[in-house]
C-alpha atoms as a PDB file:
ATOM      1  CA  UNK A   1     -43.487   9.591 -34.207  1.00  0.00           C
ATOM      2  CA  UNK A   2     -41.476  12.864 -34.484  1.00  0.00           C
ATOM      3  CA  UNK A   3     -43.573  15.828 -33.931  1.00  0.00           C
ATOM      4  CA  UNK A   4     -41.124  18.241 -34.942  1.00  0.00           C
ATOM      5  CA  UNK A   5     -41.224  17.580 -38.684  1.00  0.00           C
ATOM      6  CA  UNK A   6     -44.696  18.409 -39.244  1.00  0.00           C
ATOM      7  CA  UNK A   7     -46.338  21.640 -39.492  1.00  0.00           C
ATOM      8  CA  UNK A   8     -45.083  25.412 -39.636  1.00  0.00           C
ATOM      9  CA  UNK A   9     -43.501  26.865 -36.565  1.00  0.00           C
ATOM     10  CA  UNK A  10     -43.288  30.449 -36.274  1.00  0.00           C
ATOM     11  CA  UNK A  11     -41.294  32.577 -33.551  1.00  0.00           C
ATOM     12  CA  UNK A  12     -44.059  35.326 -32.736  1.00  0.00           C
ATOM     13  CA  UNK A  13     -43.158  38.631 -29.923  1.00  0.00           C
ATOM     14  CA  UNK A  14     -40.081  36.195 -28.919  1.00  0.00           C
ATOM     15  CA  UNK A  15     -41.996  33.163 -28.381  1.00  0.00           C
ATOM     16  CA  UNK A  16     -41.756  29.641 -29.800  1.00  0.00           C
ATOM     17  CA  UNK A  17     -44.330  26.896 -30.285  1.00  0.00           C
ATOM     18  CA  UNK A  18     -43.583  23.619 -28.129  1.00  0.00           C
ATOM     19  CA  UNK A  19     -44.697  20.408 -28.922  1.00  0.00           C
ATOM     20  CA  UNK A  20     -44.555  17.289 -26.859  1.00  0.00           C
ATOM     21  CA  UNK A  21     -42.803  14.742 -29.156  1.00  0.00           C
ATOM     22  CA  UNK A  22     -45.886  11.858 -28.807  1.00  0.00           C
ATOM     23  CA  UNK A  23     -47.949  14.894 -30.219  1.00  0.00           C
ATOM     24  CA  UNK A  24     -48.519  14.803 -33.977  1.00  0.00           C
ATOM     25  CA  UNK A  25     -49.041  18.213 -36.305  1.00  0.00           C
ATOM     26  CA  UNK A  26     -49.715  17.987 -39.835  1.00  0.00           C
ATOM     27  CA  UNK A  27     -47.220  19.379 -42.905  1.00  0.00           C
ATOM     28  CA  UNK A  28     -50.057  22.386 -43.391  1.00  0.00           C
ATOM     29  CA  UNK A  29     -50.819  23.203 -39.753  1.00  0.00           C
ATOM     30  CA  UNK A  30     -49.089  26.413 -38.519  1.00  0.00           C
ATOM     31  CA  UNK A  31     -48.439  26.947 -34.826  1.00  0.00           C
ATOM     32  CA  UNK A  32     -47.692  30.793 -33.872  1.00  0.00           C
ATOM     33  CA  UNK A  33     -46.207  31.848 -30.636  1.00  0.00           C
ATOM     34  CA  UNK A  34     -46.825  31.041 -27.041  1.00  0.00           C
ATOM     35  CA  UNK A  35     -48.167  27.605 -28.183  1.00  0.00           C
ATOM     36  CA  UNK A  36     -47.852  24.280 -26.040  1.00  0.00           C
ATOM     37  CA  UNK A  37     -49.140  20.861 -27.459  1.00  0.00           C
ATOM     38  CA  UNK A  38     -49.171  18.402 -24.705  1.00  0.00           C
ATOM     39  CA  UNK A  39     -48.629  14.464 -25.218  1.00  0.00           C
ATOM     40  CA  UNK A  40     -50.416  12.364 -27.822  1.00  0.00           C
ATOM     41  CA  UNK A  41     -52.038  15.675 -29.126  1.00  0.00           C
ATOM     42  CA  UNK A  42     -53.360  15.355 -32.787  1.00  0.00           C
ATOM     43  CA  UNK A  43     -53.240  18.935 -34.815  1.00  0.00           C
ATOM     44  CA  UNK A  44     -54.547  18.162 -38.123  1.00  0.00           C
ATOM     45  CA  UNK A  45     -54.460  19.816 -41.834  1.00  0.00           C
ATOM     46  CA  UNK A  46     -54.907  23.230 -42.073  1.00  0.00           C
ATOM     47  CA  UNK A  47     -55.701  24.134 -38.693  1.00  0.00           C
ATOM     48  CA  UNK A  48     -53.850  27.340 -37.341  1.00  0.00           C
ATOM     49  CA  UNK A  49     -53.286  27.934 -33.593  1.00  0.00           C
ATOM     50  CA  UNK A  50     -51.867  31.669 -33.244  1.00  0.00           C
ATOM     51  CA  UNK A  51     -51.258  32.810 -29.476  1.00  0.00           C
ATOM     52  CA  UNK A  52     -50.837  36.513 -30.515  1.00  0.00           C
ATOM     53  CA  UNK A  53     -49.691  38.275 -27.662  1.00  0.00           C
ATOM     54  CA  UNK A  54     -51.326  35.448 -24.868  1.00  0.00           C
ATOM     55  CA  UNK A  55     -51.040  31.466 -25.365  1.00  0.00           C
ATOM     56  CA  UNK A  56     -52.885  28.701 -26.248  1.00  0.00           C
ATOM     57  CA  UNK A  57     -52.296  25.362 -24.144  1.00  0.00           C
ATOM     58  CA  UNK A  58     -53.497  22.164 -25.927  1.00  0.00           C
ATOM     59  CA  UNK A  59     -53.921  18.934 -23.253  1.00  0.00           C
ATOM     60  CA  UNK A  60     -53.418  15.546 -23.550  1.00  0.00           C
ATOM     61  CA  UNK A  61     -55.202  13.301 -25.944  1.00  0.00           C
ATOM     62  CA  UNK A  62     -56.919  16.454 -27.694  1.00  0.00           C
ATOM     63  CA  UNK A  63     -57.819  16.253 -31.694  1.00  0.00           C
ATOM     64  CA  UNK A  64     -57.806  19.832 -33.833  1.00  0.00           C
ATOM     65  CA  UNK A  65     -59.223  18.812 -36.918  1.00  0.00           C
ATOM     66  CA  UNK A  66     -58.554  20.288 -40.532  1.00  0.00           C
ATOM     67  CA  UNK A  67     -58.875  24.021 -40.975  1.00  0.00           C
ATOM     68  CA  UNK A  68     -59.878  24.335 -37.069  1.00  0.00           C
ATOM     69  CA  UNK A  69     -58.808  28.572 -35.774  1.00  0.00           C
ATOM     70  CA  UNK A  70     -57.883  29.098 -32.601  1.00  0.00           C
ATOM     71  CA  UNK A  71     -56.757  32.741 -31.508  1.00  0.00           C
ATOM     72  CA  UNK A  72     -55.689  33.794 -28.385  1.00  0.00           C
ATOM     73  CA  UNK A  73     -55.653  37.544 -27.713  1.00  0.00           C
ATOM     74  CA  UNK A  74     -54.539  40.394 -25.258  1.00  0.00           C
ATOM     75  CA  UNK A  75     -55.898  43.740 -27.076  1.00  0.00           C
ATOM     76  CA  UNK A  76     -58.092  44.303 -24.058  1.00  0.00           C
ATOM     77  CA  UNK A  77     -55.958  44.730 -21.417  1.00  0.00           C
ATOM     78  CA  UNK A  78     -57.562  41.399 -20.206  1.00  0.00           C
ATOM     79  CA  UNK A  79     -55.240  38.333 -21.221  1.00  0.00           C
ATOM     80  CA  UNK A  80     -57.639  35.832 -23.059  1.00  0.00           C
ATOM     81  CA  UNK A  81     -55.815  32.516 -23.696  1.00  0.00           C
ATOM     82  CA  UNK A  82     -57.222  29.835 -25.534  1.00  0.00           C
ATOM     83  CA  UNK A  83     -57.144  26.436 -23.361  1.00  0.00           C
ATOM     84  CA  UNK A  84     -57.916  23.165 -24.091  1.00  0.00           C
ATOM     85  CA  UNK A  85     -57.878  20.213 -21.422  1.00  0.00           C
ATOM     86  CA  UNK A  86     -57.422  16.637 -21.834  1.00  0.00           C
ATOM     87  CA  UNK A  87     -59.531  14.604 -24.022  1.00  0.00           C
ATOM     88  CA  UNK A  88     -61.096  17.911 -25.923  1.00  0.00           C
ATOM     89  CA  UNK A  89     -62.413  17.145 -29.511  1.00  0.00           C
ATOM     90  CA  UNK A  90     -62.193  20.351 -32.259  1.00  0.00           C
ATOM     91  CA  UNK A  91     -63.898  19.661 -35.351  1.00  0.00           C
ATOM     92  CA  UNK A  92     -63.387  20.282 -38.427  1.00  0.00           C
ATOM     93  CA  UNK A  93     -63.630  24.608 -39.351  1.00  0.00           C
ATOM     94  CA  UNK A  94     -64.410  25.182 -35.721  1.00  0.00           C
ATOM     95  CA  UNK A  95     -63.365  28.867 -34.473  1.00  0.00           C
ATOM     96  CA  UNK A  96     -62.125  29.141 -31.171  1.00  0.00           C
ATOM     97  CA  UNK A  97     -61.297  32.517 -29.792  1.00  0.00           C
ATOM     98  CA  UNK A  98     -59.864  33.117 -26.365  1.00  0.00           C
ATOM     99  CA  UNK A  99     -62.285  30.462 -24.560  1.00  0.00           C
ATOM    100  CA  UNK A 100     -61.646  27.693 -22.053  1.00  0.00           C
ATOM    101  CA  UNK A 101     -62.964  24.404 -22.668  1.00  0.00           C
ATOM    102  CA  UNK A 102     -62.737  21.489 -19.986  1.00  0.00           C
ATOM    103  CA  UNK A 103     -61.879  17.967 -20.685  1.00  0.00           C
ATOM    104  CA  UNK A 104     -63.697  15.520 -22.885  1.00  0.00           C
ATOM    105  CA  UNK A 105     -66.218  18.263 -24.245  1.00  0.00           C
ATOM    106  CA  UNK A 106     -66.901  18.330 -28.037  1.00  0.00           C
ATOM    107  CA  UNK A 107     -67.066  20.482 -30.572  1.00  0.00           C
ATOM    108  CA  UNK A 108     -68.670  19.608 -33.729  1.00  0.00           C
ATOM    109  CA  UNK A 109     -67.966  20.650 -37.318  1.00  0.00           C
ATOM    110  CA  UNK A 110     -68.332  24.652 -37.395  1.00  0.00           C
ATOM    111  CA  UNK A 111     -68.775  25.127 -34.031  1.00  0.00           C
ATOM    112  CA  UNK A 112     -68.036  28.621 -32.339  1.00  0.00           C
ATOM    113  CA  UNK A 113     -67.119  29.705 -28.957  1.00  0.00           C
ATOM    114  CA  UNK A 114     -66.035  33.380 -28.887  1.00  0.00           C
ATOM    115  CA  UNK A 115     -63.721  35.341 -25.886  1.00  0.00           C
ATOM    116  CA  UNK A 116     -64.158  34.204 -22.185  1.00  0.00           C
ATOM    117  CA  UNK A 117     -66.240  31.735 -22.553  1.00  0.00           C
ATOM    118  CA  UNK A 118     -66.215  28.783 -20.560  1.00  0.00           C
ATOM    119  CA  UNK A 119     -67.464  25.115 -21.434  1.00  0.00           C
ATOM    120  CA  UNK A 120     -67.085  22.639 -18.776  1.00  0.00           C
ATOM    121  CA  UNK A 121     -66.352  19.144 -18.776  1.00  0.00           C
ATOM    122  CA  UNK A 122     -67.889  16.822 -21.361  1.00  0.00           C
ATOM    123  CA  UNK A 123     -69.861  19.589 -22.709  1.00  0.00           C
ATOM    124  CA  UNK A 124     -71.444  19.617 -26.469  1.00  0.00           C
ATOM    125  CA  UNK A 125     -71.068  21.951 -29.148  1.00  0.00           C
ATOM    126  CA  UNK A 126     -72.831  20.299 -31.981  1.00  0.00           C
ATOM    127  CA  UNK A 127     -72.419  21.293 -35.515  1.00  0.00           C
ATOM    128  CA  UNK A 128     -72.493  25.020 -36.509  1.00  0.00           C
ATOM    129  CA  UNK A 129     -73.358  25.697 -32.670  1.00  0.00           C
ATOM    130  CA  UNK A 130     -72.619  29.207 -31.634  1.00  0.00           C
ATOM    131  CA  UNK A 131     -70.904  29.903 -28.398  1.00  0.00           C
ATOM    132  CA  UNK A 132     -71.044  33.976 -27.581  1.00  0.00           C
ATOM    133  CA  UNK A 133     -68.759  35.637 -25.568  1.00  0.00           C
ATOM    134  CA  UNK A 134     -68.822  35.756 -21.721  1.00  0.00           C
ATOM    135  CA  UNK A 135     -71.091  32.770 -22.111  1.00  0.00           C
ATOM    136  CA  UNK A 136     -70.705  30.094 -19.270  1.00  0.00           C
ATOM    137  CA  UNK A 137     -71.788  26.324 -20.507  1.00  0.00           C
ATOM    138  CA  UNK A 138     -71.606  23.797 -17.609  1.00  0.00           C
ATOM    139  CA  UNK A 139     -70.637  20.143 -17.422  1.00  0.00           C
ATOM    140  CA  UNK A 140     -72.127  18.351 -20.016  1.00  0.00           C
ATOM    141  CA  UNK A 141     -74.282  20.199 -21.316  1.00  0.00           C
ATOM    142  CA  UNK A 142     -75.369  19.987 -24.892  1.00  0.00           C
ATOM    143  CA  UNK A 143     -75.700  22.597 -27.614  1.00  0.00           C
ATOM    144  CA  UNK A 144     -77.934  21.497 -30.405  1.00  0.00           C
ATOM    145  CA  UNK A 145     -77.001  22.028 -34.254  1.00  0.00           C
ATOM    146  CA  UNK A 146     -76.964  25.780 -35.376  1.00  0.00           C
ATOM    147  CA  UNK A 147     -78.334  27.249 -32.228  1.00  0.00           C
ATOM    148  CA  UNK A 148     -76.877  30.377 -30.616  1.00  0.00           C
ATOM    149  CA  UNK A 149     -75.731  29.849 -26.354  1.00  0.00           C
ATOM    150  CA  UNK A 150     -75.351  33.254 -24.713  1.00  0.00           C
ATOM    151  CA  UNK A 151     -75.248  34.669 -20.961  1.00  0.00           C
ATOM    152  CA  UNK A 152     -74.681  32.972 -17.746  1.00  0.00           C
ATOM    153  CA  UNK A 153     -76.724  31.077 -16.767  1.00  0.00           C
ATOM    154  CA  UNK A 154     -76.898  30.144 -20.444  1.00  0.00           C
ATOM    155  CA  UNK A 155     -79.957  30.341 -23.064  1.00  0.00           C
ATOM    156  CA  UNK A 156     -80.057  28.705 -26.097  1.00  0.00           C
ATOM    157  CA  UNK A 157     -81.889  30.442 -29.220  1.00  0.00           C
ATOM    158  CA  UNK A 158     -82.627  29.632 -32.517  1.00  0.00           C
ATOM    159  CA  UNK A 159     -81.816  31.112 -35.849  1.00  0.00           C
ATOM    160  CA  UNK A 160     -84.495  34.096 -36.435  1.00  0.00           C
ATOM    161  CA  UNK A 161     -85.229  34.520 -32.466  1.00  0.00           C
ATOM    162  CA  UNK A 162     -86.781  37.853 -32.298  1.00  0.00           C
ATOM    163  CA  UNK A 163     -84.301  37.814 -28.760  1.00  0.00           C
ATOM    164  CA  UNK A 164     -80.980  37.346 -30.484  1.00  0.00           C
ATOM    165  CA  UNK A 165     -80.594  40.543 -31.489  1.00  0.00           C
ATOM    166  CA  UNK A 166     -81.189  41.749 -27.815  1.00  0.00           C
ATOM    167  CA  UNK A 167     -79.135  39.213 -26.509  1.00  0.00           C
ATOM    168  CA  UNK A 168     -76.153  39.674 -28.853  1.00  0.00           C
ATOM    169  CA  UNK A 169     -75.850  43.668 -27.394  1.00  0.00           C
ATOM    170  CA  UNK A 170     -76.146  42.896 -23.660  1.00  0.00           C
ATOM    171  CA  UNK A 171     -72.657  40.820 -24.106  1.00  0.00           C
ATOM    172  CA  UNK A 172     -71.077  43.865 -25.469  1.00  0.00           C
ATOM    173  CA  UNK A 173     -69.042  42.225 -27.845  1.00  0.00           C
ATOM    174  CA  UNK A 174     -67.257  45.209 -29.103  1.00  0.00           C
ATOM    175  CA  UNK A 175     -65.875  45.834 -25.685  1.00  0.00           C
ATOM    176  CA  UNK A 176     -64.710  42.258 -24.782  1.00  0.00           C
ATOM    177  CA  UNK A 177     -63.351  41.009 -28.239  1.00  0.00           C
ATOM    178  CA  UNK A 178     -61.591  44.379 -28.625  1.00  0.00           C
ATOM    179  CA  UNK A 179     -61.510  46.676 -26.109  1.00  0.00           C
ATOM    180  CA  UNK A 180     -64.121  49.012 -28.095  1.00  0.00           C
ATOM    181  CA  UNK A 181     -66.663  50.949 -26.521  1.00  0.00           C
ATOM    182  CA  UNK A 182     -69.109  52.334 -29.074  1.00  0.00           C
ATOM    183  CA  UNK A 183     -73.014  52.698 -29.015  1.00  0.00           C
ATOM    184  CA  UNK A 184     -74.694  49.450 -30.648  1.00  0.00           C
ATOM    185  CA  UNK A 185     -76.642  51.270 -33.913  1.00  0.00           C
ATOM    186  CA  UNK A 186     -73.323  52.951 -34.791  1.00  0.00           C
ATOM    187  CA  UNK A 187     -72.330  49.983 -36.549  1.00  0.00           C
ATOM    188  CA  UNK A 188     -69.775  52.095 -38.584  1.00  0.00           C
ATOM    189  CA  UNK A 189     -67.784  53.693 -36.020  1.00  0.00           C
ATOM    190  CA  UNK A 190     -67.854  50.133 -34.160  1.00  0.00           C
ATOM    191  CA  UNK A 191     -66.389  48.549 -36.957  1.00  0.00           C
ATOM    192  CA  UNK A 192     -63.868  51.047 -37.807  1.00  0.00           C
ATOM    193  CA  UNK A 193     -62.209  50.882 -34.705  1.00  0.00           C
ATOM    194  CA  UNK A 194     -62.518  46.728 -34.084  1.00  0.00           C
ATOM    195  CA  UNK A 195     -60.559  46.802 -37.481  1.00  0.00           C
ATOM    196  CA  UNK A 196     -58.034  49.588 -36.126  1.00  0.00           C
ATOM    197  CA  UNK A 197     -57.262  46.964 -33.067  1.00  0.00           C
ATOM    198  CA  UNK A 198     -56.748  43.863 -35.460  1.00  0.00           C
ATOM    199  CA  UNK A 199     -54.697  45.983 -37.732  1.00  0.00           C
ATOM    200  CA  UNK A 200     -52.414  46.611 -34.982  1.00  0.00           C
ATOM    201  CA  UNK A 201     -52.337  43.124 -33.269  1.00  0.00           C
ATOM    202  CA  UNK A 202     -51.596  42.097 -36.466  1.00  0.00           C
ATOM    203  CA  UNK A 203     -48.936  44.160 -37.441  1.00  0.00           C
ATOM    204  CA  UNK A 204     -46.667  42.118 -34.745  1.00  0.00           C
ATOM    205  CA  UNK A 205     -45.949  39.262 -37.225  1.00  0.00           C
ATOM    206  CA  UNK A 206     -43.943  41.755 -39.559  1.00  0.00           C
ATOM    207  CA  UNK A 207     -41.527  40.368 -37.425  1.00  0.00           C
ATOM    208  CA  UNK A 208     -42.387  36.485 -37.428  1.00  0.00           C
ATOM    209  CA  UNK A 209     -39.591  33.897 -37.887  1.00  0.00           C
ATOM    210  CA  UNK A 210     -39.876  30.992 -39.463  1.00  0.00           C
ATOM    211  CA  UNK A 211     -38.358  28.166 -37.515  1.00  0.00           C
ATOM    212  CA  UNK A 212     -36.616  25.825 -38.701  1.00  0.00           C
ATOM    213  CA  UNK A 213     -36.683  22.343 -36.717  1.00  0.00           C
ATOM    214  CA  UNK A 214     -33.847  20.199 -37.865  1.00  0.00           C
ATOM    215  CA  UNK A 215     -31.430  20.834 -35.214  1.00  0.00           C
ATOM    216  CA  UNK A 216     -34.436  20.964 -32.356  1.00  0.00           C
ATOM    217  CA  UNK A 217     -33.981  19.002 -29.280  1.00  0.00           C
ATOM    218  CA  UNK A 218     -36.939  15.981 -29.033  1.00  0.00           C
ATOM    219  CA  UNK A 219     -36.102  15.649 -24.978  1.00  0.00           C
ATOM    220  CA  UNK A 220     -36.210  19.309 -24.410  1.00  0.00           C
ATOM    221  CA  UNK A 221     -39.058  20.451 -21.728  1.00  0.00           C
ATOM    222  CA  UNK A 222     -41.953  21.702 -22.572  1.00  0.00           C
END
């Protein structure tokens, strides 16, 4: 199986995508910077995997379905990687942004974990689950469909809670997805500035290349 002929590579802040060459990414993936697909890794249609200005680290044996994001940032100050052990299952349209997750835990379809969180091993995001940031979920434990997790230790709320609003502002999202301090009911000033970081992170791929893999190496090191 040759890894390197499947999926777009792109050279992002002077750093290349590697992928193991038992690892297999689909023609419509894209892989953007720092990223490192380990052995017998499946990256499917349509998922994108963009390091930014930190890395993502995909393990052994771990499935990124179709359309699956994962973004690793640094606009805090605070590096926030996106790593995946061995054995981890991403479904389909999942969102993963600068979270751990340990081995053999699985994410259903639509599942969300947001920045520094940390699943542990075997855990259970089931479908349309909601990870928040700074949220710690320990070994194996199970998420149920379309519920929210947030804080450490962990609670798990339901659509319409009248505590999700309350628990949603003690993570201080602002402030750990972005670096933005701003009170929580001024929504627009909040806004305008998360937007101001993202249009600067962004701004970095203005100079993007585009690799091109037919004279890549298939015994070079990861």
């Amino acid at each position: 199986m040759n890894a390197r002929l499947g999926g777009l590579r792109i050279r992002h802040r002077g750093h290349e995508p590697r992928v193991h060459p038992t690892a297999y990414i689909a023609p419509t993936a894209t892989l953007i910077g720092d990223v490192v697909v380990g052995p017998r890794a499946r990256v499917m249609y349509g998922a994108v995997l963009d390091a930014e200005a930190s890395r993502i680290e995909i393990g052994e044996a771990t499935v990124i379905c179709e359309n699956a994001v994962l973004r690793a940032s640094a606009v805090t100050g605070t590096d926030q990687p996106v790593v995946l052990d061995d054995h981890v299952f991403v479904g389909p349209h999942a969102t993963l942004l600068g979270c751990e997750v340990g081995r053999c835990a699985y994410l259903a379809t639509a599942a969300t974990v947001l920045q520094t969180a940390r699943l542990g091993a075997g855990a259970v995001v089931a479908v349309g689950g909601f990870v928040h940031a700074r949220t710690v979920i320990s070994d194996e434990f199970f998420v149920p469909p379309h519920t929210l997790a947030v804080g450490d230790p962990v609670r798990i709320l339901a659509p319409g809670s009248a505590e999700v609003p309350a628990a949603i502002r003690d993570v201080g999202f602002a402030g750990v997805a972005f670096g933005v301090d701003a009170e929580w009911t001024d929504r627009v000033k909040r806004y305008e500035r998360t937007t101001e970081v993202r249009v600067a992170e962004f701004g970095a791929h203005a100079d993007d290349d585009v690799l091109d893999d037919a004279g890549a190496d298939p015994d070079a090191p990861l």
